[in-house]
Protein backbone atom coordinates (compact mmCIF):
# COMPACT_ATOMS: atom_id res chain seq x y z
CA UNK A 1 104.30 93.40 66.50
CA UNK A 2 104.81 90.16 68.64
CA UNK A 3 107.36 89.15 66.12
CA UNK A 4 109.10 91.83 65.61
CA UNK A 5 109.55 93.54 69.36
CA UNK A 6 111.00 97.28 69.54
CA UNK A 7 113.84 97.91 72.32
CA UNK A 8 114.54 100.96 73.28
CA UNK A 9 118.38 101.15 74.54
CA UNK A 10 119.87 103.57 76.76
CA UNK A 11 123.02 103.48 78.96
CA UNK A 12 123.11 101.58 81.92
CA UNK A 13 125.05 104.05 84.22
CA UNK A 14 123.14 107.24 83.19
CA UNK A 15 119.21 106.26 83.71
CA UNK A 16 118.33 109.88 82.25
CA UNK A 17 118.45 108.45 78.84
CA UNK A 18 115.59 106.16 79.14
CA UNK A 19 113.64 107.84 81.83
CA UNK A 20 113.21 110.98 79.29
CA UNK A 21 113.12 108.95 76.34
CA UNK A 22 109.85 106.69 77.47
CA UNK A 23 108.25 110.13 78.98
CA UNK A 24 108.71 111.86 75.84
CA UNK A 25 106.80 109.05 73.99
CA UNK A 26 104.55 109.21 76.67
CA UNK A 27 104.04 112.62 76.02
CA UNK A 28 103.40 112.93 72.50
CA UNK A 29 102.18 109.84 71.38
CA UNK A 30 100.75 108.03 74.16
CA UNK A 31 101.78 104.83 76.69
CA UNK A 32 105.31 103.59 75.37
CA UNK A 33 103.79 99.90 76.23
CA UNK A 34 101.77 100.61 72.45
CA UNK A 35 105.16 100.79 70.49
CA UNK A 36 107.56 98.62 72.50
CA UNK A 37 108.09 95.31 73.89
CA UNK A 38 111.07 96.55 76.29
CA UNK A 39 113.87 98.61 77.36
CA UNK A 40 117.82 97.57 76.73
CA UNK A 41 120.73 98.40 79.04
CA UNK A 42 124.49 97.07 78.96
CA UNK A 43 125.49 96.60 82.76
CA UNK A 44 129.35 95.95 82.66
CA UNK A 45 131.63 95.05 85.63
CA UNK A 46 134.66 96.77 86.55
CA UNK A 47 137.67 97.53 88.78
CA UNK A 48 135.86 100.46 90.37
CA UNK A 49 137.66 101.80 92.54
CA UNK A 50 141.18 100.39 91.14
CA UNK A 51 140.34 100.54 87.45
CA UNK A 52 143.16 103.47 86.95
CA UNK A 53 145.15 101.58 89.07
CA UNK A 54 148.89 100.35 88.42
CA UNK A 55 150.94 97.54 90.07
CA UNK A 56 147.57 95.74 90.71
CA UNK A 57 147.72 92.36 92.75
CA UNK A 58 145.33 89.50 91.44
CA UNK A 59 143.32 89.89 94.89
CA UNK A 60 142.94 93.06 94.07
CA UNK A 61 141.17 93.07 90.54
CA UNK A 62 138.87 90.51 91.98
CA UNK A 63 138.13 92.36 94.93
CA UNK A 64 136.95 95.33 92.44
CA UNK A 65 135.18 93.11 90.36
CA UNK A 66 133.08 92.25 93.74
CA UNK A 67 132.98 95.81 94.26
CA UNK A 68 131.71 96.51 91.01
CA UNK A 69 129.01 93.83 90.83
CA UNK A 70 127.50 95.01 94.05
CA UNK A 71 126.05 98.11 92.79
CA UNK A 72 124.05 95.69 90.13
CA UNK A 73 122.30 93.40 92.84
CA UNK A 74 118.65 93.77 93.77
CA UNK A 75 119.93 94.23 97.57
CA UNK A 76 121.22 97.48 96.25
CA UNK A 77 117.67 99.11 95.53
CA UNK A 78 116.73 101.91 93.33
CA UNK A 79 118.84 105.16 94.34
CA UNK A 80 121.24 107.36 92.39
CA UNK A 81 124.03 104.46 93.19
CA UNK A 82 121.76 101.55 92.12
CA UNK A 83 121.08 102.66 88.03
CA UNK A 84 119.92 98.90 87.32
CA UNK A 85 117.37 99.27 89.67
CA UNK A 86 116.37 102.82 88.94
CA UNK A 87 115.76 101.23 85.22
CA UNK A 88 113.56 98.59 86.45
CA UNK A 89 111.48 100.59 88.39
CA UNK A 90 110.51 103.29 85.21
CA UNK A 91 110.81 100.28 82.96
CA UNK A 92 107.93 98.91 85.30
CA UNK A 93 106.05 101.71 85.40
CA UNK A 94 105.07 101.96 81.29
CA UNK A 95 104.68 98.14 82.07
CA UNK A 96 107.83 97.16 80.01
CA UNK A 97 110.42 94.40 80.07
CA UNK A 98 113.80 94.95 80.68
CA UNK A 99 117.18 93.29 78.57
CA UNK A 100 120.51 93.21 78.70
CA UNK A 101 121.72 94.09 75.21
CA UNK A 102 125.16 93.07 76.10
CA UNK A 103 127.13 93.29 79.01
CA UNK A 104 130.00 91.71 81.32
CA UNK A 105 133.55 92.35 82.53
CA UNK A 106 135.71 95.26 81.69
CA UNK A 107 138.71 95.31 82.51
CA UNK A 108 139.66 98.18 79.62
CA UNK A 109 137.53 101.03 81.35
CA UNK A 110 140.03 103.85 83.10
CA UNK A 111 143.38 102.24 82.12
CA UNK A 112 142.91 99.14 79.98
CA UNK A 113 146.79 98.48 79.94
CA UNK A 114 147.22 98.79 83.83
CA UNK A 115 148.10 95.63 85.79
CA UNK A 116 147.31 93.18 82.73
CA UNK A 117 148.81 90.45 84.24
CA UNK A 118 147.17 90.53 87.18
CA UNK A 119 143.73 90.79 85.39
CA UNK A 120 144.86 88.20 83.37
CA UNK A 121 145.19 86.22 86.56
CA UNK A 122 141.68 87.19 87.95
CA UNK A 123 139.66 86.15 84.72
CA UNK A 124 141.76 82.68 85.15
CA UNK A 125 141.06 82.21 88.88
CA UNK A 126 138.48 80.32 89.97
CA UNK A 127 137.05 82.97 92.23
CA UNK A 128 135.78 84.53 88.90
CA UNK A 129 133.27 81.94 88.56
CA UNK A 130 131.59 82.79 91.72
CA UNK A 131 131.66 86.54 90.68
CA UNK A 132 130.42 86.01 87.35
CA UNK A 133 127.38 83.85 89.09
CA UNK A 134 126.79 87.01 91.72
CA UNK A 135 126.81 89.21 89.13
CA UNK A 136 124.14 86.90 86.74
CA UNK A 137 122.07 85.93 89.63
CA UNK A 138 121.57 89.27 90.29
CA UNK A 139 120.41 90.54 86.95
CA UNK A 140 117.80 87.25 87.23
CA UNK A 141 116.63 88.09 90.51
CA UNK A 142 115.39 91.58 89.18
CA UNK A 143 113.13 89.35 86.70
CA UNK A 144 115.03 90.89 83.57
CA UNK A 145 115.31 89.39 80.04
CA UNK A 146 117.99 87.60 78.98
CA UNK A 147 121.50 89.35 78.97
CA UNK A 148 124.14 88.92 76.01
CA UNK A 149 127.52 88.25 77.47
CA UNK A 150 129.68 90.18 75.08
CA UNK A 151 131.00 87.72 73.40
CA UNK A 152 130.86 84.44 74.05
CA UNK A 153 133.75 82.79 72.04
CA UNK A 154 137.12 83.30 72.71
CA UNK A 155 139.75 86.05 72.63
CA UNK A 156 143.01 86.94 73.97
CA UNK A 157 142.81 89.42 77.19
CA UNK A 158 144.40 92.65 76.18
CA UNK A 159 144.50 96.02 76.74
CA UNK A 160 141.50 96.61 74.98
CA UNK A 161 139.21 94.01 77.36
CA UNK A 162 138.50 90.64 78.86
CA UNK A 163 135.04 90.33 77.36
CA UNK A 164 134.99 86.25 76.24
CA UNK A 165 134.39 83.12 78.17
CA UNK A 166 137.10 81.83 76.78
CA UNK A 167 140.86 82.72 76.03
CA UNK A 168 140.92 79.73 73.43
CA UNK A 169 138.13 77.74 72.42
CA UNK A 170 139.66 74.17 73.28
CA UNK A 171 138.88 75.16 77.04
CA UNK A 172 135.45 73.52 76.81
CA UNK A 173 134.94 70.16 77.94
CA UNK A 174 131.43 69.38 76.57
CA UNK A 175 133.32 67.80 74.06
CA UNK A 176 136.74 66.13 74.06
CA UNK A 177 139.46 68.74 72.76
CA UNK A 178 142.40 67.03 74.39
CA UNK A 179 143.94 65.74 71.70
CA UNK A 180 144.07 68.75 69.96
CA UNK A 181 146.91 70.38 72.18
CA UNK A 182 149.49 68.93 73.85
CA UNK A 183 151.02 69.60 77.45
CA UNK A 184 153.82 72.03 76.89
CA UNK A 185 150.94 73.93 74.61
CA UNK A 186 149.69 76.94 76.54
CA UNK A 187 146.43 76.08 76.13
CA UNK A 188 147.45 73.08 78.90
CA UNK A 189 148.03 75.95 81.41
CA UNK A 190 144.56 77.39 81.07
CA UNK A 191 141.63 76.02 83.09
CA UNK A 192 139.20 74.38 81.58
CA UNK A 193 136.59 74.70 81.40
CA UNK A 194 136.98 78.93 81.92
CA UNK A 195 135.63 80.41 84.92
CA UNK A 196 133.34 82.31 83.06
CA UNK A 197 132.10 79.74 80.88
CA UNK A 198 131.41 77.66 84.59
CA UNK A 199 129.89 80.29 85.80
CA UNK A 200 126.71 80.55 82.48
CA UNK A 201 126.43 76.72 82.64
CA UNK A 202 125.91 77.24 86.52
CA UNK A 203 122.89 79.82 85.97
CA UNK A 204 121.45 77.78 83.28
CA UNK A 205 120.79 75.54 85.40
CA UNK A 206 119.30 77.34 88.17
CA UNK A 207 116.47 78.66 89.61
CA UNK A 208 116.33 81.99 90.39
CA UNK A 209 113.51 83.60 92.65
CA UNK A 210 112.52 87.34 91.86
CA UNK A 211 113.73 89.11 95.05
CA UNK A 212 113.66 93.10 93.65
CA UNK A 213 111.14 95.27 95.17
CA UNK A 214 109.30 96.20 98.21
CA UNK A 215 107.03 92.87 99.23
CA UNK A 216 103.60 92.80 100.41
CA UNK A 217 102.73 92.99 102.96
CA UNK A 218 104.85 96.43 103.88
CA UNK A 219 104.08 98.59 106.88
CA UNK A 220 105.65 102.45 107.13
CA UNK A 221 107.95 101.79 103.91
CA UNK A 222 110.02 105.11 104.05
CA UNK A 223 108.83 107.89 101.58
CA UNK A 224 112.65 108.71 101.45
CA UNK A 225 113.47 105.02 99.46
CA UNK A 226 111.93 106.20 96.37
CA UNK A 227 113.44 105.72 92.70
CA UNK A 228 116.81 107.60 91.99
CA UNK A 229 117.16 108.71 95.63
CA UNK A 230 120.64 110.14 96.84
CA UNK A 231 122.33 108.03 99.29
CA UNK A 232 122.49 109.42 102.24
CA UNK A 233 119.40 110.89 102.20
CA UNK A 234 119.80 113.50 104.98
CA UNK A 235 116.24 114.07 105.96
CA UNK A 236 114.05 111.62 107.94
CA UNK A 237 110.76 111.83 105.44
CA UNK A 238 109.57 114.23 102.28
CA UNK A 239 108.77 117.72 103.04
CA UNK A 240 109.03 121.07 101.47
CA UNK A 241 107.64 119.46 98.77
CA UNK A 242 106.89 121.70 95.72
CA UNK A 243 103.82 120.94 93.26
CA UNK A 244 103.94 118.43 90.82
CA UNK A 245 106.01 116.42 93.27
CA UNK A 246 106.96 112.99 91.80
CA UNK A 247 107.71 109.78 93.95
CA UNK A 248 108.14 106.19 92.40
CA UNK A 249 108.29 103.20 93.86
CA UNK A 250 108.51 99.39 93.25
CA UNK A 251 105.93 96.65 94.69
CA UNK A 252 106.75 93.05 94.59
CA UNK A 253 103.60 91.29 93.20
CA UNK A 254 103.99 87.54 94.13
CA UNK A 255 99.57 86.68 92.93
CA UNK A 256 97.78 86.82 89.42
CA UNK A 257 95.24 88.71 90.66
CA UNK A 258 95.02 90.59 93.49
CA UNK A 259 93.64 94.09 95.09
CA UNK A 260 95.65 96.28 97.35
CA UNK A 261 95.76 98.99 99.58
CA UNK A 262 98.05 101.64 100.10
CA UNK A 263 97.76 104.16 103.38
CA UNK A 264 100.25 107.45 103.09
CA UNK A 265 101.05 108.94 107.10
CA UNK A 266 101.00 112.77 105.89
CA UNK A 267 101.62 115.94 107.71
CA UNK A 268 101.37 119.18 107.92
CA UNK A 269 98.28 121.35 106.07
CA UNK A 270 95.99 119.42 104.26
CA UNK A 271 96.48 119.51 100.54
CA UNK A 272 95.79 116.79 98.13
CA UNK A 273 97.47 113.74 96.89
CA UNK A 274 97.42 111.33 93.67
CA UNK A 275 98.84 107.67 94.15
CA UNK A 276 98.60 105.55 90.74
CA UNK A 277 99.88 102.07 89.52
CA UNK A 278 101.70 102.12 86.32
CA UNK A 279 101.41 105.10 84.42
CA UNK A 280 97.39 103.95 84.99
CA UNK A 281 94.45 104.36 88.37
CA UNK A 282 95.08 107.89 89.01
CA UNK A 283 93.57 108.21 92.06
CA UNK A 284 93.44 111.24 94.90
CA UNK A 285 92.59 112.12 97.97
CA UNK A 286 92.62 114.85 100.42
CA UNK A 287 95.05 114.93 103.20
CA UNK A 288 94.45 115.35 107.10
CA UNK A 289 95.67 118.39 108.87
CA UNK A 290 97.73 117.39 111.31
CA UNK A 291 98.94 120.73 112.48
CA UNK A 292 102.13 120.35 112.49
CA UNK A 293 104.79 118.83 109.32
CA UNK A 294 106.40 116.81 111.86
CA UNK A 295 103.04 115.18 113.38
CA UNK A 296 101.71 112.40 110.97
CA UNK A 297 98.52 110.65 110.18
CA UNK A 298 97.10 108.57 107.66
CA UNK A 299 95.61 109.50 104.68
CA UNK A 300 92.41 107.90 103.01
CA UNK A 301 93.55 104.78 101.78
CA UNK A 302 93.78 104.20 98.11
CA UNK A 303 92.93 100.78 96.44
CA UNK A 304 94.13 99.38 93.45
CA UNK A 305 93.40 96.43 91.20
CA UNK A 306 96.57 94.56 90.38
CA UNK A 307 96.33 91.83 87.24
CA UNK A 308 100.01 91.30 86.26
CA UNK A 309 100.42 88.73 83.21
CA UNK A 310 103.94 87.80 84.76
CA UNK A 311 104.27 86.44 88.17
CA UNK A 312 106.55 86.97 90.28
CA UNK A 313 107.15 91.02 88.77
CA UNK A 314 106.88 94.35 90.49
CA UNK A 315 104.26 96.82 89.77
CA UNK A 316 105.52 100.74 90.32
CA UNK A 317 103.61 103.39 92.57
CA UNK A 318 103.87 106.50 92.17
CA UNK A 319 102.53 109.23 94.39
CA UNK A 320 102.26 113.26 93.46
CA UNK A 321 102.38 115.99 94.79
CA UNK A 322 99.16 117.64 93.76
CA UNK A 323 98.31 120.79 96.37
CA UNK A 324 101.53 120.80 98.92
CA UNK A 325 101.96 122.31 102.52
CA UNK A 326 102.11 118.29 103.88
CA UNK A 327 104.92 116.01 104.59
CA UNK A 328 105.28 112.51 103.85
CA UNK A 329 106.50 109.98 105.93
CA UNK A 330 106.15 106.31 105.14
CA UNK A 331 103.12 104.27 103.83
CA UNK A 332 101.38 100.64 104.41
CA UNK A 333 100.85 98.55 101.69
CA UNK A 334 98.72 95.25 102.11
CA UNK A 335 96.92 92.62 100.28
CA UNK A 336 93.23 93.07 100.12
CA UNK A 337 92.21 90.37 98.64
CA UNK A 338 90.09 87.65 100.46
CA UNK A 339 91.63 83.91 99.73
CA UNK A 340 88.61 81.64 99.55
CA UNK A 341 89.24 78.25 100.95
């Protein structure tokens, strides 16, 4: 099967599709990880909030571009606003990769014919390159696969997109395509090489650190930053939890081989709670009784054995809900393991 890899492909915006998807296969025929290699996702670029917008000003379509690409960083976390995130997280969880089966600008969503000249403008200014490379770094940071730009020849920008790195391919420069055009040509007027196409040769030949996740050590992480969260999230920690209660979050393993520990601050009645590591190390414990759901203490640590095959990459936690009447505040998580020198 290592030559052949299954991807399963959802839709970037809606993370519903996978997340039910990988638990139904889960469900009936065991840990997705057995049948495929990955998850696929096409995060495109737009306006945002000006993408039905007429009359646009080239600052403008750049500025929702920028707008648009911040929602994909790894700054941007895992909530309901953040869907790249919430798909690296559950990708995580059934230990699976994560590509980019296409992906890019679109300037075509909400009202592809609006202010063309001024998104003409923006895919020609130089300001695109640095957007492009935001948006690219990014994706790299979160220690994803390799994303198709869709496409990567060249195309006139229309109503219907601005998807190439090029507008004509005698804008590159690796080799010598000046004699094929000559200066009244309006191929003279384009820059060359394309912001875009700047902007791929500029990751290619960069280094990108993993920076997604919650690093190690962590002291009282907030229960409330868990995967697919609403932003704002009105109340300080989880209570009125009902059974069955499902929490996920990402860890930022930066060692081979390591062993951790994780200490929940509960409150309330004592009940019981499971913490595991990728959809694996079920483990639970009983709660303190504190009392009161608004008094915390710490719950029996829980211990895990960490043995990623990638490093940097994030491993996901989950914690459950198993007997409720507690609250959850925040939780530690530190290394364990002794460094011998």
């Amino acid at each position: 099967w290592k030559r052949i890899r299954s991807i399963l492909a959802g839709q970037c915006v809606n993370p519903t599709i996978i997340i039910q998807g990988l638990d139904y296969l889960n469900k009936v025929y065991g840990s997705p990880s057995t049948f495929l290699h990955g998850i696929a996702i096409a995060p495109y670029f737009d306006l945002s909030q000006y993408k039905t917008w007429s009359n646009l000003t080239t600052d403008q379509v750049i500025e929702g571009f920028n707008s648009s690409i911040q929602t994909f960083l790894p700054e941007r976390g895992w909530s309901q606003q953040a869907p790249v995130g919430v798909h690296a997280v559950y990708a995580a969880w059934y230990e699976l990769n994560v590509h980019g089966y296409e992906g890019g600008p679109d300037t075509a969503a909400g009202c592809g014919g609006c202010s063309l000249s001024a998104k003409i403008n923006a895919t020609r200014d130089n300001r695109m390159t640095d957007l492009c490379v935001s948006f690219l770094n990014g994706w790299y940071r979160s220690e994803f696969q390799p994303l198709n730009w869709w496409g990567t020849g060249a195309a006139q920008i229309t109503t219907y997109g601005s998807w190439n790195l090029l507008e004509d391919m005698r804008q590159e420069t690796l080799i010598d395509t000046t004699t094929m055009f000559n200066s009244s040509s309006p191929v003279a007027q384009l820059p060359r090489p394309s912001p875009k196409l700047t902007a791929i040769d500029q990751i290619r030949q960069s280094s990108i650190q993993m920076t997604f996740g919650i690093p190690i050590p962590s002291y009282d992480a907030n229960a409330t930053n868990f995967m697919n969260h609403r932003e704002p999230y009105t109340d300080p920690y989880l209570r009125y939890l009902g059974s069955n209660s499902t929490f996920y979050y990402p860890l930022l393993i930066q060692q081979s081989s390591m062993k951790i520990n994780i200490t929940v601050y509960v409150g309330g009645s004592s009940g019981i709670l499971e913490a595991s590591i990728n959809n694996a190390n079920f483990i639970q414990v009983q709660t303190p009784s504190t009392g009161n759901t608004a008094i915390f203490q710490p719950a029996l640590s829980f211990q895990f054995n960490i043995n990623p095959t990638i490093i940097p990459s994030i491993v996901t936690l989950r914690l459950r809900n198993i007997r409720n009447g507690y609250s959850i505040r925040s939780f530690d998580v530190v290394s364990a393991t002794t460094n011998s020198i």
